[in-house]
Protein backbone atom coordinates (compact mmCIF):
# COMPACT_ATOMS: atom_id res chain seq x y z
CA UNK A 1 109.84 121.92 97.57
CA UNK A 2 106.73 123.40 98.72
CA UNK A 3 106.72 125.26 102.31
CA UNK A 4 103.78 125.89 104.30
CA UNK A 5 102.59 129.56 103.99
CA UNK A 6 101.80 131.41 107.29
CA UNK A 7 98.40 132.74 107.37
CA UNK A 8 98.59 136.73 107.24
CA UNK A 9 98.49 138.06 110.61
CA UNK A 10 95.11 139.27 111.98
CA UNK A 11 93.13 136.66 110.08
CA UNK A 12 90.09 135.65 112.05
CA UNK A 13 90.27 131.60 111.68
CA UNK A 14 92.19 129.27 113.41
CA UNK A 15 93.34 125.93 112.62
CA UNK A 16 90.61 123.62 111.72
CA UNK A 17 87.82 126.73 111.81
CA UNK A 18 85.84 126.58 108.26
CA UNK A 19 85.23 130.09 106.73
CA UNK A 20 81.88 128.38 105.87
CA UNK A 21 80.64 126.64 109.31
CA UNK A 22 77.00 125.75 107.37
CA UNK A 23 78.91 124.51 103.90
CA UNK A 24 77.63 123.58 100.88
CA UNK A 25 73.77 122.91 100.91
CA UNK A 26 73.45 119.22 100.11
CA UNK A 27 72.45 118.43 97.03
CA UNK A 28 73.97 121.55 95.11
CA UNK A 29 77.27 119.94 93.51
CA UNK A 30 77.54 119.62 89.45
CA UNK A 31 77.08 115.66 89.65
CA UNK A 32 74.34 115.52 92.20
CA UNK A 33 72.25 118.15 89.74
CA UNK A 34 73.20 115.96 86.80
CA UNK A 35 71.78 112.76 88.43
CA UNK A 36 68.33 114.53 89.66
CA UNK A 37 67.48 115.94 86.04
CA UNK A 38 68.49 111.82 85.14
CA UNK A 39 66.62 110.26 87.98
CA UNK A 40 63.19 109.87 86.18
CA UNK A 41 64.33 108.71 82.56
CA UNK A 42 66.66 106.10 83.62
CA UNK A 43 64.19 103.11 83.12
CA UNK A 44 63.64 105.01 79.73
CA UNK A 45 67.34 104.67 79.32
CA UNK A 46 67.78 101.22 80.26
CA UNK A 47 64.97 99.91 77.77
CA UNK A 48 66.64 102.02 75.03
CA UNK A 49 70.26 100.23 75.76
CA UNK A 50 68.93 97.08 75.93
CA UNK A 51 66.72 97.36 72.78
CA UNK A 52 70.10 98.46 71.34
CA UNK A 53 71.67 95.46 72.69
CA UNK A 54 69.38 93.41 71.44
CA UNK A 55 69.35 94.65 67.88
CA UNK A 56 73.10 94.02 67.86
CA UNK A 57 75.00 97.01 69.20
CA UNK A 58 78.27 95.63 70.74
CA UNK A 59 78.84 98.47 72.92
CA UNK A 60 75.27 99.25 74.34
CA UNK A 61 75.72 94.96 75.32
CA UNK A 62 79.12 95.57 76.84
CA UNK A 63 77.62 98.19 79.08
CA UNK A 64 75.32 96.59 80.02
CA UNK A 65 77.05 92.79 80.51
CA UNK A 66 79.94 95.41 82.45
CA UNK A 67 77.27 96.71 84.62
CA UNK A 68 75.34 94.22 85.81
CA UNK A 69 77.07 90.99 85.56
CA UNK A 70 80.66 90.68 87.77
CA UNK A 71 83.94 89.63 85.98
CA UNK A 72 84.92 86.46 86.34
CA UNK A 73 88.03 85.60 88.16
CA UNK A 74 90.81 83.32 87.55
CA UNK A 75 90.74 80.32 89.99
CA UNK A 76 93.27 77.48 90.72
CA UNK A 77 92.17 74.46 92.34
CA UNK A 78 94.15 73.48 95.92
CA UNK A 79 96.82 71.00 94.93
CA UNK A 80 97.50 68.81 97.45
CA UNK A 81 101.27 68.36 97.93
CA UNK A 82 103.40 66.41 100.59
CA UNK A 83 106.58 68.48 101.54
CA UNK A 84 110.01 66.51 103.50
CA UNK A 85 110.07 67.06 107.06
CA UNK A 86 113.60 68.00 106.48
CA UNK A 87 114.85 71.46 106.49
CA UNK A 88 113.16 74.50 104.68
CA UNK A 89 115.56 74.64 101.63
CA UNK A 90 114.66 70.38 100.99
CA UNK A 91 111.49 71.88 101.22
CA UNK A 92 111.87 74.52 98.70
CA UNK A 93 113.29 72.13 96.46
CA UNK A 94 110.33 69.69 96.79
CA UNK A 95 108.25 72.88 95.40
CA UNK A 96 110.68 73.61 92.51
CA UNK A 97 110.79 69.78 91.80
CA UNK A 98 106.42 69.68 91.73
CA UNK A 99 106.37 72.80 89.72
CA UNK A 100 109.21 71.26 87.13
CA UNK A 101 107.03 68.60 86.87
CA UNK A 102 103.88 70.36 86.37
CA UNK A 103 102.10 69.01 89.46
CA UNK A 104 102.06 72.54 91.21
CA UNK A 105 100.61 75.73 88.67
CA UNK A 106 103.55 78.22 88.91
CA UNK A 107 101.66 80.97 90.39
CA UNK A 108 101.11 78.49 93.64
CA UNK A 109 104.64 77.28 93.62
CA UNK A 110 105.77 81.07 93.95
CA UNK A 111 102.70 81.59 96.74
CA UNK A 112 104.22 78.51 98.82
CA UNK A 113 108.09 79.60 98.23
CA UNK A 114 107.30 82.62 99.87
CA UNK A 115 105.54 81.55 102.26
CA UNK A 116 108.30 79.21 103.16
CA UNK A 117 110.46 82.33 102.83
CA UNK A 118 108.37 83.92 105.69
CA UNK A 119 108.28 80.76 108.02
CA UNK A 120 112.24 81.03 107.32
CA UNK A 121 112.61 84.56 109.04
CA UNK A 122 109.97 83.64 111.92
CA UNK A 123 112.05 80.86 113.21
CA UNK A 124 115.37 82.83 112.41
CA UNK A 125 113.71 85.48 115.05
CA UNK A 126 112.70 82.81 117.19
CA UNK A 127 115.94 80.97 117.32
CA UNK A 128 117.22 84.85 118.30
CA UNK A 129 114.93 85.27 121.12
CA UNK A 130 116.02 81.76 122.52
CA UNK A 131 119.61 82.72 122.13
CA UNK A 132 119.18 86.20 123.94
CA UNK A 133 117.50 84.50 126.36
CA UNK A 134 120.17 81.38 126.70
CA UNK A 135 122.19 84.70 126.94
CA UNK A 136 120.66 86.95 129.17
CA UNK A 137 120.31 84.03 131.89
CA UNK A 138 124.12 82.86 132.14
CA UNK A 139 125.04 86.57 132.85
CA UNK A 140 122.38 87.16 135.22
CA UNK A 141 120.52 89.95 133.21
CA UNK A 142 117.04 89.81 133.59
């Protein structure tokens, strides 16, 4: 375990107090240099990568394709799906049973299952509330 060192005593900062109130002078850093000396060859650069592209070079094309075009994403279309107005584990079943039968992808059967999962604790604190209240009021505490 690592414990905080005390500053030696008679140091002249305190906490928060930079050594260095001015800092850094912008644009001195390693990668800020790098970029500048860059700055005025990059349309060089791209017409070199993309001649290279062109000419068949898989990874020049890649880099560029990564850069400049986003990834596509997986989507699944909205299913509808009717649910019993019974209790929350008929419910869950009725999700099981449309998954089973390949009427609900898996990935959204799992998204509603939770979410009945989360509905499930929200009433179970709401059906606490009512009883502390129910509870509260027969013995008079407010």
């Amino acid at each position: 375990m690592t414990e905080k060192r005390k500053p030696p005593a008679g140091h002249g900062w305190k906490p928060g107090q930079s050594g260095n109130p001015r800092g850094r002078k912008p644009g001195t850093s390693e990668v800020q240099k790098l970029r500048a000396a860059i700055a005025d060859k990059v349309p060089e650069i791209l017409k070199a990568l993309l001649a290279q592209a062109l000419e068949g070079d898989v990874a020049a094309a890649r880099l560029l394709l990564e850069r400049t075009i986003p990834p596509l994403k997986a989507v699944e279309p909205a299913q509808p799906l009717t649910l019993p107005d019974g209790s929350l584990t008929e419910q869950g079943r009725a999700i099981l049973a449309a998954v089973a039968a390949a009427e609900l992808a898996p990935s959204q059967g799992a998204a509603l299952l939770g979410a009945l999962g989360t509905l499930a604790r929200v009433a179970e604190v709401d059906e606490l509330a009512a009883r502390v209240a129910a509870l509260e009021s027969k013995h008079g505490n407010p």
